[in-house]
C-alpha atoms as a PDB file:
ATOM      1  CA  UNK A   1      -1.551 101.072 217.991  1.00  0.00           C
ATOM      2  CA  UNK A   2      -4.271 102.960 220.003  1.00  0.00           C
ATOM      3  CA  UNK A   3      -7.346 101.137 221.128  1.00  0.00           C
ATOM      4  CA  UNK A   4     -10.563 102.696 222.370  1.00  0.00           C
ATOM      5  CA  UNK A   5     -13.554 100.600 224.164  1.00  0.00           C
ATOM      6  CA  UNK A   6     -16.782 101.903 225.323  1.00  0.00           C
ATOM      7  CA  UNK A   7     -19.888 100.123 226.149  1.00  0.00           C
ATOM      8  CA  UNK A   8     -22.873 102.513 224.600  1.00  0.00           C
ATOM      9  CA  UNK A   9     -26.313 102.683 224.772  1.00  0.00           C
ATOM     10  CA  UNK A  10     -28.753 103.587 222.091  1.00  0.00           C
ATOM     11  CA  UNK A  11     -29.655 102.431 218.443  1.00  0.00           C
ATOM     12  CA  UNK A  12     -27.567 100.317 216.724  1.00  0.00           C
ATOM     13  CA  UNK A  13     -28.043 101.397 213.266  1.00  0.00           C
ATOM     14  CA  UNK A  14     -27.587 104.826 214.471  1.00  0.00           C
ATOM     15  CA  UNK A  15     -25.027 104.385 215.917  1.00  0.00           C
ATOM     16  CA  UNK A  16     -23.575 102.652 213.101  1.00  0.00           C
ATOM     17  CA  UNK A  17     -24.427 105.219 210.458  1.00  0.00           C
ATOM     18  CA  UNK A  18     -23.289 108.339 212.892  1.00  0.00           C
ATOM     19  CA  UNK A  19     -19.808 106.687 213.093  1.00  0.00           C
ATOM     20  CA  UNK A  20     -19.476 106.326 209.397  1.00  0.00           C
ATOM     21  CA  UNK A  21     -20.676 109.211 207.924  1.00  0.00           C
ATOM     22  CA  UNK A  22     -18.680 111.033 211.317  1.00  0.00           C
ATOM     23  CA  UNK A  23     -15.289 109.132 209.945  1.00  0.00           C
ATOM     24  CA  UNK A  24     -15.396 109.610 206.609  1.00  0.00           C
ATOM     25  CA  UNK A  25     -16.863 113.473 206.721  1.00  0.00           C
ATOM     26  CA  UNK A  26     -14.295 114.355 209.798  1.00  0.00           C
ATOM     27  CA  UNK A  27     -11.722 114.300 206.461  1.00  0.00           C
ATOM     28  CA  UNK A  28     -11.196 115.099 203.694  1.00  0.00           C
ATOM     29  CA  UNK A  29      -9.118 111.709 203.141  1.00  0.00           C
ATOM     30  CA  UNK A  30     -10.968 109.170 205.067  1.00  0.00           C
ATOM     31  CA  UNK A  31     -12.543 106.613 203.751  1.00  0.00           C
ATOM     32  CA  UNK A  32     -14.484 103.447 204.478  1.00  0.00           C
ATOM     33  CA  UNK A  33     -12.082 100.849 202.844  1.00  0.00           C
ATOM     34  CA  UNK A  34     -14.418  97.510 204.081  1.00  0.00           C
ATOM     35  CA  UNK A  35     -17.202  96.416 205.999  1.00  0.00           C
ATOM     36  CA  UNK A  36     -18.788  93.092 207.263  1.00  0.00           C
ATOM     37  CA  UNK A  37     -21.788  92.850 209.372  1.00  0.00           C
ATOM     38  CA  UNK A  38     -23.028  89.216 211.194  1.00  0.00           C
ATOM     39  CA  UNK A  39     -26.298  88.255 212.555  1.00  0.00           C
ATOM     40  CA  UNK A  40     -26.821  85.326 214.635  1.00  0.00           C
ATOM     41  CA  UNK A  41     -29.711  84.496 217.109  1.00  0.00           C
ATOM     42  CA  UNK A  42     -30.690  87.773 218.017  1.00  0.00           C
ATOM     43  CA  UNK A  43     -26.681  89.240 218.429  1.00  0.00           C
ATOM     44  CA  UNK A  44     -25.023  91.594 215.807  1.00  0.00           C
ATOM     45  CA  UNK A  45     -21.966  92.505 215.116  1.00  0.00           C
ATOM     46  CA  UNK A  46     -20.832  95.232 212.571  1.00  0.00           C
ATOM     47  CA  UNK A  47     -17.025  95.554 211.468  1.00  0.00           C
ATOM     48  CA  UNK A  48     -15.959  98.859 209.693  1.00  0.00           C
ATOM     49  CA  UNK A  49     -12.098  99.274 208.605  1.00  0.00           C
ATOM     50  CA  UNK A  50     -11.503 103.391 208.064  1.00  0.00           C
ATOM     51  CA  UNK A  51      -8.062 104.955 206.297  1.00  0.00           C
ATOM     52  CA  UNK A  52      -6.898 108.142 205.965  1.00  0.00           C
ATOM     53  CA  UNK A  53      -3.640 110.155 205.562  1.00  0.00           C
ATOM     54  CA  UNK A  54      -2.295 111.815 208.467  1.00  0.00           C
ATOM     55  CA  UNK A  55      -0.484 115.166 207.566  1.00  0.00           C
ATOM     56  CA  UNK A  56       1.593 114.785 211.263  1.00  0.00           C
ATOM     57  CA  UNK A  57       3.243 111.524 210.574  1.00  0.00           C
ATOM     58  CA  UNK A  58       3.377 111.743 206.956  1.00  0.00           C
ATOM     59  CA  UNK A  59       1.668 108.566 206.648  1.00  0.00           C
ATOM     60  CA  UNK A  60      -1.967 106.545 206.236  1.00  0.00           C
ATOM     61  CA  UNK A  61      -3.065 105.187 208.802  1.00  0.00           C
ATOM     62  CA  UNK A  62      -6.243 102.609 209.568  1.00  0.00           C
ATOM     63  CA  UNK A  63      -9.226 102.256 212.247  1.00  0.00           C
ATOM     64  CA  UNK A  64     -11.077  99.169 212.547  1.00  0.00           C
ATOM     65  CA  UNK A  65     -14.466  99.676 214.605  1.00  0.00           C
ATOM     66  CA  UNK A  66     -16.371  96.351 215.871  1.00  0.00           C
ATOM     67  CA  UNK A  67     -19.620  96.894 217.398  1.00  0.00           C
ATOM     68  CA  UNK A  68     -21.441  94.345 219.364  1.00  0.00           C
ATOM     69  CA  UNK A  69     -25.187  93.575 220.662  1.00  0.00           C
ATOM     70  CA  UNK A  70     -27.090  90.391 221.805  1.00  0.00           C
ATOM     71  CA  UNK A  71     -30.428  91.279 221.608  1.00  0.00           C
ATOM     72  CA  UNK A  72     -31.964  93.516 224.863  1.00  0.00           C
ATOM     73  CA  UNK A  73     -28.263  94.376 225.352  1.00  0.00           C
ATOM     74  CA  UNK A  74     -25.742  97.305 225.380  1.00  0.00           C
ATOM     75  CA  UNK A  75     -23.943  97.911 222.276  1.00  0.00           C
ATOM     76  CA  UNK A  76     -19.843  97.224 222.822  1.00  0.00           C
ATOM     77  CA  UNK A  77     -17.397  99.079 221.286  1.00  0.00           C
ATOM     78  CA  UNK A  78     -13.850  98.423 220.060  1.00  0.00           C
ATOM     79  CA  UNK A  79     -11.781 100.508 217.647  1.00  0.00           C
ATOM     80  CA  UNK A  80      -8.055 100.022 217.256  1.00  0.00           C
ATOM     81  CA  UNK A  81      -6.039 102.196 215.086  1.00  0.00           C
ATOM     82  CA  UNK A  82      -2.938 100.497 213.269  1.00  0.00           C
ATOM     83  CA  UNK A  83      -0.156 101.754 210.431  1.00  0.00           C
ATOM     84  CA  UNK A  84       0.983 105.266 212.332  1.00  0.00           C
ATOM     85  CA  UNK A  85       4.503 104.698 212.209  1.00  0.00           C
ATOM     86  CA  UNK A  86       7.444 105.478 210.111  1.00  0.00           C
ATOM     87  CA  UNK A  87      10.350 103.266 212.549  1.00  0.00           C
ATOM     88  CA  UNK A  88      11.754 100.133 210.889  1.00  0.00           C
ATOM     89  CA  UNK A  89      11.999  98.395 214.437  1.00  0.00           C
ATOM     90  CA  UNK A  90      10.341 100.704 216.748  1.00  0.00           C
ATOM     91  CA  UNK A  91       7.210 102.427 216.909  1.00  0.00           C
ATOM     92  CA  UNK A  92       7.206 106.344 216.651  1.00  0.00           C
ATOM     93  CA  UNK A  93       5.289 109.677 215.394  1.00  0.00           C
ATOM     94  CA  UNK A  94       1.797 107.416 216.594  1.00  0.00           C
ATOM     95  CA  UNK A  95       0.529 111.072 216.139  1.00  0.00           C
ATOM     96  CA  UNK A  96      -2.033 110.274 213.736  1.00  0.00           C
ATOM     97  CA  UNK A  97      -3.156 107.252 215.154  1.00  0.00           C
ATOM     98  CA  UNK A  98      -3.937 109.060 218.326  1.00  0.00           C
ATOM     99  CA  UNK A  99      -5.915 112.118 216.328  1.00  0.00           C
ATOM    100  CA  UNK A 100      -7.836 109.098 214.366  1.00  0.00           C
ATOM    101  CA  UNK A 101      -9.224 107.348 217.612  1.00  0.00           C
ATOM    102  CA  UNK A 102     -10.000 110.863 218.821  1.00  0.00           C
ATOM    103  CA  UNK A 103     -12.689 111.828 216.010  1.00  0.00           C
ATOM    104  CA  UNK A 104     -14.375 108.814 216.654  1.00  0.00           C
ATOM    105  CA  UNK A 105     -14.252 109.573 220.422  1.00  0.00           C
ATOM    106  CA  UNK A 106     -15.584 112.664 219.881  1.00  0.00           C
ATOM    107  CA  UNK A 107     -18.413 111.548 217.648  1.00  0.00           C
ATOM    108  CA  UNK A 108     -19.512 109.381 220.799  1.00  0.00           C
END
């Protein structure tokens, strides 16, 4: 697994819609596979789970992105990538894990 976390600034619906379209454009096999959003007394929190296949490992892999505002507040960010190896008992060739979290880093 890979894990990103940023604290951001800026619109949350932006935000939002920049890192989906971003993910899912950035190749030609991503895709938004679920998404869950929560409101509660002025905080918000948006879930989106990504997949795509990786050509380097030869496998799919996922990225769940959280994003997180009370109201007035920065936006927090958490993506972890998951399903990049091919081991039985150890975890290898985390390749395209690593170039998933990256095209969401770079779309920040």
């Amino acid at each position: 697994m890979a894990k990103l976390e940023r604290t951001i600034r800026g619109d949350f619906n932006g935000i939002l819609h920049k890192i989906e379209s971003g993910i899912v454009n950035g190749s030609m096999s991503a895709s938004l596979e679920e998404c869950s959003d929560f409101y509660s007394n002025g905080a918000r929190c948006s879930v989106r789970v990504f997949e795509r296949y990786s050509w380097l490992g030869n496998n799919r892999v996922s990225l769940s992105v959280t994003l997180f505002q009370n109201i007035g507040d920065e936006i927090h960010l958490s993506a972890i990538t998951a399903g990049g190896s091919q081991a039985l008992f150890f975890k290898i060739n985390t390749w395209g894990e690593e170039a998933f979290l990256n095209k969401l880093e770079e779309l920040l």
